[in-house]
Structures are given as C-alpha cells and as structure tokens.
N, C-alpha and C. Protein backbone atom coordinates (compact mmCIF):
# COMPACT_ATOMS: atom_id res chain seq x y z
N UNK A 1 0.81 -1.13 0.00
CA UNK A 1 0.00 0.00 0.00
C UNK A 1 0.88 1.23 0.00
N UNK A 2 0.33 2.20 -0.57
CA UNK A 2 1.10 3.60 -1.05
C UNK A 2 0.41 4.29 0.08
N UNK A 3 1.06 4.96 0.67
CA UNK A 3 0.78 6.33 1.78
C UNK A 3 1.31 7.73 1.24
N UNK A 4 0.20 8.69 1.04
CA UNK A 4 0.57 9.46 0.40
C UNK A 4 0.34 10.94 1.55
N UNK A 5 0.68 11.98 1.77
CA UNK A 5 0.78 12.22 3.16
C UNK A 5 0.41 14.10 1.95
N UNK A 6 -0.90 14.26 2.42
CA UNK A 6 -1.53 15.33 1.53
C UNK A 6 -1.27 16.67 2.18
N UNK A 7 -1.40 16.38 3.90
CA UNK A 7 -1.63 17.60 4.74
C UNK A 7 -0.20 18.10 4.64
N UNK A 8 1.04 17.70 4.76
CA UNK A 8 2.38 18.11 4.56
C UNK A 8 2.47 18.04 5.99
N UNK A 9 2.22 17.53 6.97
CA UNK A 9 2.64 17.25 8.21
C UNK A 9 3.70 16.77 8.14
N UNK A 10 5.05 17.29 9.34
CA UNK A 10 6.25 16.67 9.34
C UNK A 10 6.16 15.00 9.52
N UNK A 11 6.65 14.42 9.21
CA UNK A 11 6.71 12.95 9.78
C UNK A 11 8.02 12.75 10.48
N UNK A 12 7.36 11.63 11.58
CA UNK A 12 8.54 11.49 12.51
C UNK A 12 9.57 11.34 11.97
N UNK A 13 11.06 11.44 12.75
CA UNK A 13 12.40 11.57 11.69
C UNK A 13 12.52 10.14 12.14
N UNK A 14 13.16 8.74 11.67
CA UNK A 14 13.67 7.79 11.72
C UNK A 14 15.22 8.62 12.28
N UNK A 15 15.48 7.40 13.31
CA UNK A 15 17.11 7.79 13.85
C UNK A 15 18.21 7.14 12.71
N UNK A 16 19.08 8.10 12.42
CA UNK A 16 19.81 7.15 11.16
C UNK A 16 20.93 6.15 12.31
N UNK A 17 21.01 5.44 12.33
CA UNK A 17 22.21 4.43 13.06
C UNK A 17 23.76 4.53 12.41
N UNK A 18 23.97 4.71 11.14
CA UNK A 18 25.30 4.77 11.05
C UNK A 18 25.38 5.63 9.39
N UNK A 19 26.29 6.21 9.63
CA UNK A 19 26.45 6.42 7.68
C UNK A 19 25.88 5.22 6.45
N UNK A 20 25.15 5.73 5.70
CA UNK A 20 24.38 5.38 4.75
C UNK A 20 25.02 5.63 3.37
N UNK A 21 25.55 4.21 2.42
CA UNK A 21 26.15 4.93 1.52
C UNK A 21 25.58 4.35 0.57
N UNK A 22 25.13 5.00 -0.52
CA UNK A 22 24.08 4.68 -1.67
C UNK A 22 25.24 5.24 -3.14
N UNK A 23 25.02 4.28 -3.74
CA UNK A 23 25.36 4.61 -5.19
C UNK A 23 24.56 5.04 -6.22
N UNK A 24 23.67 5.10 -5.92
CA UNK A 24 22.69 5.71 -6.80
C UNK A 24 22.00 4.18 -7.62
N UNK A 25 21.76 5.03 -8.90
CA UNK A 25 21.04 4.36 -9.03
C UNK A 25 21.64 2.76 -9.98
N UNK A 26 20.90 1.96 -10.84
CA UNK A 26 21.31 0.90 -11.48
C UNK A 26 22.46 1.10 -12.32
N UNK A 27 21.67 2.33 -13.33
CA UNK A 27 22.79 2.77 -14.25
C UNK A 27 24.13 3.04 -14.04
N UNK A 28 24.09 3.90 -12.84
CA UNK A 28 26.00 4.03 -12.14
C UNK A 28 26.77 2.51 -11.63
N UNK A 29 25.51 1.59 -10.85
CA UNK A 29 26.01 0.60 -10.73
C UNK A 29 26.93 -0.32 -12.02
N UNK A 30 26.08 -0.30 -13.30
CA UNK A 30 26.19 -1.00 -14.40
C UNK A 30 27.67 -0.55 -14.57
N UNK A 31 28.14 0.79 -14.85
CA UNK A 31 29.00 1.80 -15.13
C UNK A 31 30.39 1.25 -14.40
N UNK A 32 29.78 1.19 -12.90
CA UNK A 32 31.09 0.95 -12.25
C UNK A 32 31.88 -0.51 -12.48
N UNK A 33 30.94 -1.21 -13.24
CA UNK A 33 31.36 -2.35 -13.12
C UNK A 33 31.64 -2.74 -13.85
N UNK A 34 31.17 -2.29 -15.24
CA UNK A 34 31.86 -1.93 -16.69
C UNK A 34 33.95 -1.84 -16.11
N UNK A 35 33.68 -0.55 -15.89
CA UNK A 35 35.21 0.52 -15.65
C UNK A 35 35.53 -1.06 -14.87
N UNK A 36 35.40 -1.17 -13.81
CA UNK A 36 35.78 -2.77 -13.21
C UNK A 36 36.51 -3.46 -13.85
N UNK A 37 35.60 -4.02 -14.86
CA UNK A 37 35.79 -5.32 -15.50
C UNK A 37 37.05 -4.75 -17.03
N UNK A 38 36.81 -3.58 -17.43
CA UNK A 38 37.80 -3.19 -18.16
C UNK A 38 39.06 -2.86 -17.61
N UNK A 39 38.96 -2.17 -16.02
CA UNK A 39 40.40 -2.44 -15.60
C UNK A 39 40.95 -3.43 -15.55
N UNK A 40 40.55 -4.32 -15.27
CA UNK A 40 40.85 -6.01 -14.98
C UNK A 40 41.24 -6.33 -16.11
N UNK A 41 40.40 -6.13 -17.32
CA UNK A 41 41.04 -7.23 -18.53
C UNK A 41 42.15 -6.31 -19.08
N UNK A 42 42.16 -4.75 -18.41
CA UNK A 42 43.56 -4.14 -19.41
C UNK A 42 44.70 -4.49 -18.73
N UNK A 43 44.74 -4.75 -17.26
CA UNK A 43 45.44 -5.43 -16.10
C UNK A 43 45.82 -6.79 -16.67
N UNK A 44 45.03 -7.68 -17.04
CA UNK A 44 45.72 -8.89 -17.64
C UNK A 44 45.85 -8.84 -18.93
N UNK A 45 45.59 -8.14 -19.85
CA UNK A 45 46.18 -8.10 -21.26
C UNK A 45 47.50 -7.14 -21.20
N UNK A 46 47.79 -6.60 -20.28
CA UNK A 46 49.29 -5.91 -19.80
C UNK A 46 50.02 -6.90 -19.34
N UNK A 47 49.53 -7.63 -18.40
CA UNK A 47 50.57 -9.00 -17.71
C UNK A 47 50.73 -9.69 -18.76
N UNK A 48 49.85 -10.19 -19.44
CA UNK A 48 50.05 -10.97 -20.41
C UNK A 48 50.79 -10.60 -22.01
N UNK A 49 50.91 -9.63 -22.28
CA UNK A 49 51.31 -9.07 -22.93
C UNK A 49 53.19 -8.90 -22.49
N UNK A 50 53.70 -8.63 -21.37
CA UNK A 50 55.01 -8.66 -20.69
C UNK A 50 55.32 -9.94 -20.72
N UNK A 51 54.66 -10.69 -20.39
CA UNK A 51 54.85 -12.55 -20.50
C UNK A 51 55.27 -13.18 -22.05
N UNK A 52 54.63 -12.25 -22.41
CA UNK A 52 54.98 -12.96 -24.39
C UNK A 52 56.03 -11.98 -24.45
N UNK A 53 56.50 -10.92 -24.26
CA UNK A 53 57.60 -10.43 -24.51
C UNK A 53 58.95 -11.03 -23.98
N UNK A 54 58.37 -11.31 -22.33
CA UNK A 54 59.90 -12.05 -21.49
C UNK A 54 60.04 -13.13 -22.33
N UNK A 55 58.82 -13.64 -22.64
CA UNK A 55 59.13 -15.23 -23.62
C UNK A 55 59.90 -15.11 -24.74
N UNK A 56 59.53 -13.97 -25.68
CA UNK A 56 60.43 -13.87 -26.78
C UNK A 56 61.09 -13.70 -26.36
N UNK A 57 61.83 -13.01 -25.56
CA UNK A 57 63.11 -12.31 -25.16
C UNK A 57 64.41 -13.43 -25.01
N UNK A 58 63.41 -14.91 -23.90
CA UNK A 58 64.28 -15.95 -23.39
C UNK A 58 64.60 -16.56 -24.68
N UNK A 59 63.33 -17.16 -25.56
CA UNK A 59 63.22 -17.87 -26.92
C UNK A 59 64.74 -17.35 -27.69
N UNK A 60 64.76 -16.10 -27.62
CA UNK A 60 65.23 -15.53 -28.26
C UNK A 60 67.57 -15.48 -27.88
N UNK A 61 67.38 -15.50 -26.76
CA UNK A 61 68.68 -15.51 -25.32
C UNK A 61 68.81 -17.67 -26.03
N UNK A 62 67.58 -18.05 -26.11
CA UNK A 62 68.38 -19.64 -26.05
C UNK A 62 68.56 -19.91 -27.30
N UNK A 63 67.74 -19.56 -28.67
CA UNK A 63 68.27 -19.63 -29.52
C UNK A 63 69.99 -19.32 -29.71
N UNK A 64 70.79 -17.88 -29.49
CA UNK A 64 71.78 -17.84 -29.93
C UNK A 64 73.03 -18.48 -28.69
N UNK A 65 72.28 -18.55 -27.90
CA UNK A 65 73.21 -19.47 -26.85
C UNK A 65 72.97 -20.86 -27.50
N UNK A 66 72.44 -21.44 -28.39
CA UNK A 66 72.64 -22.82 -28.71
C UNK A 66 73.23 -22.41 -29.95
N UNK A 67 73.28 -21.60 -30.53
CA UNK A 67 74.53 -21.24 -31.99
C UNK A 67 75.58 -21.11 -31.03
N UNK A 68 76.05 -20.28 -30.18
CA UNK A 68 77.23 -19.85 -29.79
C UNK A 68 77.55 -21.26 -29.24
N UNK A 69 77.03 -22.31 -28.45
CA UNK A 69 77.80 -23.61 -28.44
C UNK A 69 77.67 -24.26 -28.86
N UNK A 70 76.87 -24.42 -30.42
CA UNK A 70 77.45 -25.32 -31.12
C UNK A 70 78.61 -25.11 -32.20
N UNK A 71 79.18 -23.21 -32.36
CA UNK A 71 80.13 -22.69 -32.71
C UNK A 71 80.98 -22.70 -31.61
N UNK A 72 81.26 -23.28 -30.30
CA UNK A 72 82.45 -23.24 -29.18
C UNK A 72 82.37 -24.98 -29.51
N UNK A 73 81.53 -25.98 -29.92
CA UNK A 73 81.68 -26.97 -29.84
C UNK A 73 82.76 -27.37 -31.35
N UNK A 74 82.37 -26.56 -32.00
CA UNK A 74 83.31 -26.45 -33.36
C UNK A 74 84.74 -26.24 -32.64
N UNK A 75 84.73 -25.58 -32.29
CA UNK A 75 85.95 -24.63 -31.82
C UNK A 75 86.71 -25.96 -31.12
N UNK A 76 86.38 -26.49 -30.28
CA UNK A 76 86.74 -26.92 -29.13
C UNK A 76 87.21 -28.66 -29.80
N UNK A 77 86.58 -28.98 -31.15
CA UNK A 77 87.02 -30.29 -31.85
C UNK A 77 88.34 -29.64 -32.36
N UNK A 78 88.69 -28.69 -33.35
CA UNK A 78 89.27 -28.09 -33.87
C UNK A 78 90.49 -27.87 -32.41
N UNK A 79 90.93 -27.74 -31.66
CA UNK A 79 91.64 -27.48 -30.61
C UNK A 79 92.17 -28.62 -30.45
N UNK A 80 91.13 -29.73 -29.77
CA UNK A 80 91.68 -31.04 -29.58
C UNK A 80 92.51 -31.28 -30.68
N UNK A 81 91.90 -31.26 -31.95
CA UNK A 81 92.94 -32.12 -33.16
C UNK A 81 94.16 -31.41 -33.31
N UNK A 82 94.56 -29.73 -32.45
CA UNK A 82 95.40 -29.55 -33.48
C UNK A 82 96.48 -29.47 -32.00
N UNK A 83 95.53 -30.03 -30.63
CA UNK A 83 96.41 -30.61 -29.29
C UNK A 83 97.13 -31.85 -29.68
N UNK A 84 96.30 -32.72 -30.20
CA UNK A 84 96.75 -33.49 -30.94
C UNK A 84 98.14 -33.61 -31.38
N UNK A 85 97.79 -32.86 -32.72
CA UNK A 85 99.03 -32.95 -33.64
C UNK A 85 100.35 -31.91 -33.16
N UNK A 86 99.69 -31.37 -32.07
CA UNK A 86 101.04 -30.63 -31.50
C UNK A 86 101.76 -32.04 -30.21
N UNK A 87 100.77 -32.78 -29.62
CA UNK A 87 101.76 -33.72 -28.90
C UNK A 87 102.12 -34.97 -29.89
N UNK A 88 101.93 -34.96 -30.68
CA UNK A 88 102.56 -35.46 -31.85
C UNK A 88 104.09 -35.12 -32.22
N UNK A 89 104.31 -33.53 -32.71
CA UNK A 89 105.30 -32.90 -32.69
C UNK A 89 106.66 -33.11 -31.87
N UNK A 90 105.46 -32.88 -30.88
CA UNK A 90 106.35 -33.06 -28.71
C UNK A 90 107.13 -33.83 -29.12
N UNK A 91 106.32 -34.70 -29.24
CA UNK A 91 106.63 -36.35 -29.07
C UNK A 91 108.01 -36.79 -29.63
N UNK A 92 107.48 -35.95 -31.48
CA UNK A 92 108.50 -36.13 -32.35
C UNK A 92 110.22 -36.03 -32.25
N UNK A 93 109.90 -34.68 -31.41
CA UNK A 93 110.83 -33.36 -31.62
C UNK A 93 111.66 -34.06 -30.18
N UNK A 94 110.80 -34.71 -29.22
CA UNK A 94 111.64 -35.37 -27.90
C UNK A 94 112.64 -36.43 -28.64
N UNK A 95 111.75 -37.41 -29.20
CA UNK A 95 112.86 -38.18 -30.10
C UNK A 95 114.28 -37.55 -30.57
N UNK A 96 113.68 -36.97 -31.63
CA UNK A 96 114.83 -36.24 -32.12
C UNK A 96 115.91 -35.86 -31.25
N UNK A 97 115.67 -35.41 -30.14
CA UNK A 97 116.74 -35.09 -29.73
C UNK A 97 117.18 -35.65 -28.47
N UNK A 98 116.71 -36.58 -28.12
CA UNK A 98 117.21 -37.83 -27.48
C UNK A 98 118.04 -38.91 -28.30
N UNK A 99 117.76 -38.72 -29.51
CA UNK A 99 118.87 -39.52 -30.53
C UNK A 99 119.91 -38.68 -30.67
N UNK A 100 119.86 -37.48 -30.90
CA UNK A 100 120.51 -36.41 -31.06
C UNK A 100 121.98 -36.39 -29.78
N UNK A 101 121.35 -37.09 -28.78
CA UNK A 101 122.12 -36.55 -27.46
C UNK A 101 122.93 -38.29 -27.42
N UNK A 102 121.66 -39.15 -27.86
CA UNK A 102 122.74 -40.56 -27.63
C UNK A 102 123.76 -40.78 -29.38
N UNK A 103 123.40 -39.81 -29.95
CA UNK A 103 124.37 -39.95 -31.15
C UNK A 103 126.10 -38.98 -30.43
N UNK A 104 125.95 -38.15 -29.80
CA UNK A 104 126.61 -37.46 -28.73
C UNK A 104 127.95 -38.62 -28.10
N UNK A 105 127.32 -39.29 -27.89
CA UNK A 105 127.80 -40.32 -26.55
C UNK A 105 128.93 -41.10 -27.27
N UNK A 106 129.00 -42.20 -28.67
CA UNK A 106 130.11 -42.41 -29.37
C UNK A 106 131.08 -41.09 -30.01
N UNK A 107 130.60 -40.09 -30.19
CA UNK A 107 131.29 -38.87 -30.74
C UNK A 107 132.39 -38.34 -29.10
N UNK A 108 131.43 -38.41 -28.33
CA UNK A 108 132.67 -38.00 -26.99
C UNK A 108 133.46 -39.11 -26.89
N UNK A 109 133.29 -40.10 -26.85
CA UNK A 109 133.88 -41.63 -25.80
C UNK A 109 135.02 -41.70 -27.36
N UNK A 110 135.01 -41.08 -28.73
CA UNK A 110 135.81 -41.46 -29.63
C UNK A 110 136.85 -39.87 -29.12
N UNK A 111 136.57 -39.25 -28.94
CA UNK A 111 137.56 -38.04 -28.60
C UNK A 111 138.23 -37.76 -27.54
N UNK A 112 137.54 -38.44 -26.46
CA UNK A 112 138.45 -38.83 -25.38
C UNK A 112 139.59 -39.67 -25.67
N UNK A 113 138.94 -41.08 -26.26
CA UNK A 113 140.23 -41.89 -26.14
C UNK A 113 141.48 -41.17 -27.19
N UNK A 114 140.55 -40.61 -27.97
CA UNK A 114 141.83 -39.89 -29.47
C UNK A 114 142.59 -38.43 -28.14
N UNK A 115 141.74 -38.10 -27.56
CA UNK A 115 143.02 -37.08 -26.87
C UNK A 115 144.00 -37.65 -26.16
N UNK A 116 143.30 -38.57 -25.12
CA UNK A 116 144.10 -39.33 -24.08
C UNK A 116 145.08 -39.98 -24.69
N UNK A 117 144.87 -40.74 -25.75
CA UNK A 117 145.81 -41.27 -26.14
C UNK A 117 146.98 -40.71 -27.32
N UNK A 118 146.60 -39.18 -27.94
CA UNK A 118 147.38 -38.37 -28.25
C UNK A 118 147.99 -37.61 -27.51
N UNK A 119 147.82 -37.17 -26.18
CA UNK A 119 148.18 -36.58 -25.19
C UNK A 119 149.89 -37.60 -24.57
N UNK A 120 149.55 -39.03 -24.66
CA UNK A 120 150.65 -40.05 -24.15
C UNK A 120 151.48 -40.56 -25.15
N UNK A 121 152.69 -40.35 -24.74
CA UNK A 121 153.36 -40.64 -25.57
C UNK A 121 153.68 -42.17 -25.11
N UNK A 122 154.45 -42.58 -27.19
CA UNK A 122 154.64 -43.88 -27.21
C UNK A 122 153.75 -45.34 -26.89
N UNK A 123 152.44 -44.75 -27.44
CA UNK A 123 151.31 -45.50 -27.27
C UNK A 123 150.78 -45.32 -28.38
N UNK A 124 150.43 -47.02 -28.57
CA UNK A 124 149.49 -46.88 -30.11
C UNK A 124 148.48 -47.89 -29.54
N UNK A 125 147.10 -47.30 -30.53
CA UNK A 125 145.71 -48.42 -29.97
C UNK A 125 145.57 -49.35 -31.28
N UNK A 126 145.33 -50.70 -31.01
CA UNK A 126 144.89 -51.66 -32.16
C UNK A 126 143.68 -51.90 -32.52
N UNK A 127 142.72 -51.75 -31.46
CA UNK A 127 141.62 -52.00 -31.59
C UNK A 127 140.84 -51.82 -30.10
N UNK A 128 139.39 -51.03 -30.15
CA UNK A 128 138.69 -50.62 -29.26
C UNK A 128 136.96 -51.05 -29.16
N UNK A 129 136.72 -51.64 -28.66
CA UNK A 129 135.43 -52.11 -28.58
C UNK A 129 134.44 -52.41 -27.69
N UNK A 130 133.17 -51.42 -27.46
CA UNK A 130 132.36 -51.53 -26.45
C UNK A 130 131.75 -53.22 -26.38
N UNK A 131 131.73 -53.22 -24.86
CA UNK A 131 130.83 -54.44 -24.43
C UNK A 131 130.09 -53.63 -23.30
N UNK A 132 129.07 -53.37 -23.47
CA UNK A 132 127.58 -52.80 -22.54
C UNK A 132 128.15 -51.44 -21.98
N UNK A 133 128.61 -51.55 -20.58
CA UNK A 133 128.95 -50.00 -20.31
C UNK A 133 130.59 -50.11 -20.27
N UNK A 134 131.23 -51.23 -20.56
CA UNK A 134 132.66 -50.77 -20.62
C UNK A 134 133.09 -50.84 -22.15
N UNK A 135 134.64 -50.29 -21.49
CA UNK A 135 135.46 -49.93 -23.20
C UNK A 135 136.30 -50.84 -22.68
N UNK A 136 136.68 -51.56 -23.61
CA UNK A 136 138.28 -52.77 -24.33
C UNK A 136 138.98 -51.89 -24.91
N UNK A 137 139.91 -51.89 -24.76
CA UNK A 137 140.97 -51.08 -25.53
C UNK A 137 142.42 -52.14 -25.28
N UNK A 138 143.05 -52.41 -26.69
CA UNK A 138 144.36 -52.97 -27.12
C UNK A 138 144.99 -51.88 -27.41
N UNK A 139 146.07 -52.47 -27.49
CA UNK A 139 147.12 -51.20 -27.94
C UNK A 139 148.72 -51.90 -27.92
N UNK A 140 149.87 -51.20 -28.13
CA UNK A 140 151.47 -51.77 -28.05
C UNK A 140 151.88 -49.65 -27.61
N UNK A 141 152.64 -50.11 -26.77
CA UNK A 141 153.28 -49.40 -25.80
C UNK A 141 155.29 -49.76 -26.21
N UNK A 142 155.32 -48.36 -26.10
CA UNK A 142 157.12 -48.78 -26.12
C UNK A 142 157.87 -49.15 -24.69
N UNK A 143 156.86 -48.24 -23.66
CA UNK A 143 157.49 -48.98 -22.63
C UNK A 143 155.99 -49.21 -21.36
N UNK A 144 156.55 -49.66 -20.35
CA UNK A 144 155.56 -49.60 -19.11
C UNK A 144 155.23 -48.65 -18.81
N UNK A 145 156.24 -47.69 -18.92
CA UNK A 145 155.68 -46.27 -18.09
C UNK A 145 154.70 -45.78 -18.81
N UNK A 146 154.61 -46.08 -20.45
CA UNK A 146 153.92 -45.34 -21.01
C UNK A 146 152.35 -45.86 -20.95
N UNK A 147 152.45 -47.45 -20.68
CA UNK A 147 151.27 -47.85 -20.45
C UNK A 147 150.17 -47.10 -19.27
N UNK A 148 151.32 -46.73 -18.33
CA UNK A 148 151.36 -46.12 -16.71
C UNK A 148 150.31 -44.93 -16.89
N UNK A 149 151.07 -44.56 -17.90
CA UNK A 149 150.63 -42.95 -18.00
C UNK A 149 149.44 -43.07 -18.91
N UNK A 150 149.29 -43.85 -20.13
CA UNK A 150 147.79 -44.28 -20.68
C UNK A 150 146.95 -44.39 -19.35
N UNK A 151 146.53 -44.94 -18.80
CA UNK A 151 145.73 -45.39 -16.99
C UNK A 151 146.19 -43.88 -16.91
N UNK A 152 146.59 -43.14 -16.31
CA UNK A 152 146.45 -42.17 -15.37
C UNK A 152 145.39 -41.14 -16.14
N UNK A 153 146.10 -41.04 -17.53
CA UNK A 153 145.86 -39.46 -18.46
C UNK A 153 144.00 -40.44 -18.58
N UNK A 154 143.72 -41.83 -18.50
CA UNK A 154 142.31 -41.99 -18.71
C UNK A 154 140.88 -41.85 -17.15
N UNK A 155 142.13 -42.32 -16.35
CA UNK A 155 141.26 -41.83 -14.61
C UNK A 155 141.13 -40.11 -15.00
N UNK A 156 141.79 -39.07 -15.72
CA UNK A 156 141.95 -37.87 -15.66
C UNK A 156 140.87 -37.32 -16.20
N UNK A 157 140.49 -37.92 -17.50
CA UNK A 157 139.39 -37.71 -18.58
C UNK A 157 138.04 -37.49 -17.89
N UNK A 158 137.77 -38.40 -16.75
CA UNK A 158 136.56 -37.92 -15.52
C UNK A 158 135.07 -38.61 -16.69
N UNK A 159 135.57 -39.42 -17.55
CA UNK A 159 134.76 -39.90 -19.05
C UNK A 159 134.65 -41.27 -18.26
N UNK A 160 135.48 -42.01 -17.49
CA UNK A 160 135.16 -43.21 -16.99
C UNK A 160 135.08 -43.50 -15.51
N UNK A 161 134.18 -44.41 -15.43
CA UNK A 161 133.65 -45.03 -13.72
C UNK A 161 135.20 -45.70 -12.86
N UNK A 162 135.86 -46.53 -13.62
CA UNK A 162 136.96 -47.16 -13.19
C UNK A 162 137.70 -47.60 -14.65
N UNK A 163 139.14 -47.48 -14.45
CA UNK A 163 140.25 -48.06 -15.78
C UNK A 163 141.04 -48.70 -14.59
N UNK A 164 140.83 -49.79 -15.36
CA UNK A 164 141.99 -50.65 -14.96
C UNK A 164 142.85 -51.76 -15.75
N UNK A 165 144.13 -52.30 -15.79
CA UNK A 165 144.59 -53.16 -16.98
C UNK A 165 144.34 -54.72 -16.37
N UNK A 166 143.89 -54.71 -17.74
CA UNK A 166 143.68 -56.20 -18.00
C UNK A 166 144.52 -57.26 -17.65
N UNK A 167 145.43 -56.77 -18.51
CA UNK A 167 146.80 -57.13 -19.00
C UNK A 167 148.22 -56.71 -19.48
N UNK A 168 149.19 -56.91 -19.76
CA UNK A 168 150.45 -56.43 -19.99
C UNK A 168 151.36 -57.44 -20.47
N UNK A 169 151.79 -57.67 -21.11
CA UNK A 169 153.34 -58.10 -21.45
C UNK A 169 154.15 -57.72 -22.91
N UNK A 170 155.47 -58.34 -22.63
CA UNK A 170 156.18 -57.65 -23.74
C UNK A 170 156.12 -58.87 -24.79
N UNK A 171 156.17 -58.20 -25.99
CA UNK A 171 156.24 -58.03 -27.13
C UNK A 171 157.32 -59.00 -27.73
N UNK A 172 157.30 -60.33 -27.84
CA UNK A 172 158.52 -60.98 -28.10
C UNK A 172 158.92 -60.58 -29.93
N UNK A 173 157.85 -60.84 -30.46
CA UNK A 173 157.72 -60.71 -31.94
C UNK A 173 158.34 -59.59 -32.31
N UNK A 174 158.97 -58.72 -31.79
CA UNK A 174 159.27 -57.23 -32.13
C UNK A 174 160.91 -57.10 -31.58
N UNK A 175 161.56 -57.39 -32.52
CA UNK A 175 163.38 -57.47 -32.02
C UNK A 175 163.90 -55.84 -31.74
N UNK A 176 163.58 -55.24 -32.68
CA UNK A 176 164.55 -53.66 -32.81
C UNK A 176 164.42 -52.88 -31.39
N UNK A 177 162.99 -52.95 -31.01
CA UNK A 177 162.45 -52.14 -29.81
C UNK A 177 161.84 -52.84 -29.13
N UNK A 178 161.88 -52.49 -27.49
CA UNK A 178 160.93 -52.83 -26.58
C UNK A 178 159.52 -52.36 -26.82
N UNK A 179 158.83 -53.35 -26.95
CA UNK A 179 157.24 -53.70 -27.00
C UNK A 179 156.48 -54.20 -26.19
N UNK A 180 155.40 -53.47 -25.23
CA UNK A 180 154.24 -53.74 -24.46
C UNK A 180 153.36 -53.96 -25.13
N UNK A 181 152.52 -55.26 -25.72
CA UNK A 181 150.78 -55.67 -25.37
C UNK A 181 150.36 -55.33 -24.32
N UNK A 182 148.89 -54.20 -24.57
CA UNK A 182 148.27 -54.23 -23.30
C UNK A 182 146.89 -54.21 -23.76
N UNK A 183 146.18 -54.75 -22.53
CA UNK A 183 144.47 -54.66 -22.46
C UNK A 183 143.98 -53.96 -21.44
N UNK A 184 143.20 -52.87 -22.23
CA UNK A 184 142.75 -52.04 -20.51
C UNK A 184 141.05 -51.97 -20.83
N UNK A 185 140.83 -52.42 -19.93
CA UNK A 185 138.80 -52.05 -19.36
C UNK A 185 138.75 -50.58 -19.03
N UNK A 186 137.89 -50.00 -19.55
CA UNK A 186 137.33 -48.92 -18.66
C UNK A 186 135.81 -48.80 -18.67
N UNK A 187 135.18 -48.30 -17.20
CA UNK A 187 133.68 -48.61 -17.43
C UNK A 187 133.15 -47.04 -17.20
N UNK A 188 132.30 -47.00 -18.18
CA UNK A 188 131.90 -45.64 -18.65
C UNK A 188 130.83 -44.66 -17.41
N UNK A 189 131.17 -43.96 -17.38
CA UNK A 189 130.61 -43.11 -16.15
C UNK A 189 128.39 -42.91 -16.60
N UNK A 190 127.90 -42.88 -15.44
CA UNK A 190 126.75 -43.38 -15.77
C UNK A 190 125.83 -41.69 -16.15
N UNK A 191 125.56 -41.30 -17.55
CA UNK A 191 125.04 -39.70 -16.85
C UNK A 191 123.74 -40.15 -16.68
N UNK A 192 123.43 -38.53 -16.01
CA UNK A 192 121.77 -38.53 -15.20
C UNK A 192 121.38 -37.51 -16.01
C-alpha cells in the first residue's frame, strides 16, 4: 500500500544508526562495473602481454646461446685435433733429440780416447770395442811407463767409472824395440 501524506505534516524523523552509503542508481552501478571489468582485462592483457615479450626475449637468449655452443663446440674439436698434432710434434721433436744426445755419446767416448791417447806418448791403440757400459781397448806401448801414464791421463778424462789393466806383457815378436801388449777395461761413467 502507497501512503501518500496530503496535509504536509512533518513525519517522525527515523534515527539514522550509522552512515548510509548509496550509489545511486542501477545505471552508475552498471558503469562501475563496466570501468571494473575493463580495468581487470587491461590489467591482464598488460601482464600478459610482458609474458609474451619475457618469452620472446628468453626464446630468443636460447636460440643464440645454442649457436654460440654449437660454434664453441666447433671450436673446441678443432683445438683437440690440433692438441693433438702438437703432442705429436712433442713427441716427435723429444725423439729427435734424445737420438741427437745418444748420437753425442760415441762422438765424446771417440775423442776422449783420441786425446788421451794423443796426449801419451809412445802409445798406439789396435783396436777398441764396447761391451755394454765398458770400453776394451788394445794397444802396443814402447814402454811400461807409457802404459802407466795411458791409466792415469784416462782416470783424468773424468769420461770413466773405473780403468783398470787387464793385462800387460812384452812383445817378443818385435826385435829392434821394446814392446808392451796391453788390455785395458774402462767402465763408462753413468750420466743422469
């Protein structure tokens, strides 16, 4: 029922209890909720929109990080082979001159005995021949002393471990001059 109040008499005031907040009417409601719902979807078409960008961005970061190592994986075959062929070289070039140094070893042990025994007089060698680390050496001597002094001038050379004679005697076969046969060992000094 409608009460329609003709005389204009005040009507009692209702006590208000607390703030009263009204939005009016439907239409503002509709409005606000419009603006709402469009903040929201420009809110996630912005998030979403940053999301496809970070994505390209990564897509984009892993693409050339998988060129750049499969161009370091190039790189890195190419290295090995040419580590390779450089310890190859090493290898080579060690040879070389480890032959180099034991080709050395008959070239000294022949110039020693050629000084030592040019250095002494009245000494001749017949024949010289390694057995493992020692030297044989023959020879004819005009006298003992000179044999004496062959042994000393070869302890001197600092080329051998120990010289010592084999042997000695004279020379019957040989009338004009006194003649020593001798045999001397010497054992070759060990290098490090």
């Amino acid at each position: 029922m409608i009460r329609i109040n003709l005389l204009g008499l005040p009507k009692k005031k209702a006590k208000v209890r607390g703030p009263v907040i009204s939005v009016g009417g439907g239409a503002n409601m509709t409005l606000v909720g419009l603006a709402i719902l469009a903040a929201a979807l420009f809110a996630n078409w912005w998030y979403y929109k940053g999301l496809n960008e970070q994505s390209t961005k990564l897509q984009g970061d892993l693409t050339r990080a998988k060129a750049e190592n499969t161009k370091l994986a190039g790189a890195k075959v190419r290295y090995q082979e040419r580590q390779k062929q450089f310890d190859l070289y090493d290898h080579r070039v060690k040879v070389i001159h480890q032959l180099q140094e034991s080709q050395t070893g008959p070239l000294d042990l022949m110039t020693t005995i050629r000084n030592t025994v040019d250095s002494t007089d009245a000494v001749w060698l017949s024949s010289m021949n390694e057995d493992g680390n020692n030297i044989n050496l023959q020879g004819t001597a005009l006298s003992a002393t000179a044999v004496a002094n062959l042994l000393t001038n070869l302890k001197k050379s600092n080329y051998f471990k120990s010289v010592e004679i084999k042997e000695t005697f004279q020379d019957e076969g040989v009338k004009d001059v006194t003649a020593f046969n001798f045999t001397i060992v010497c054992e070759k000094q060990q290098k490090s």
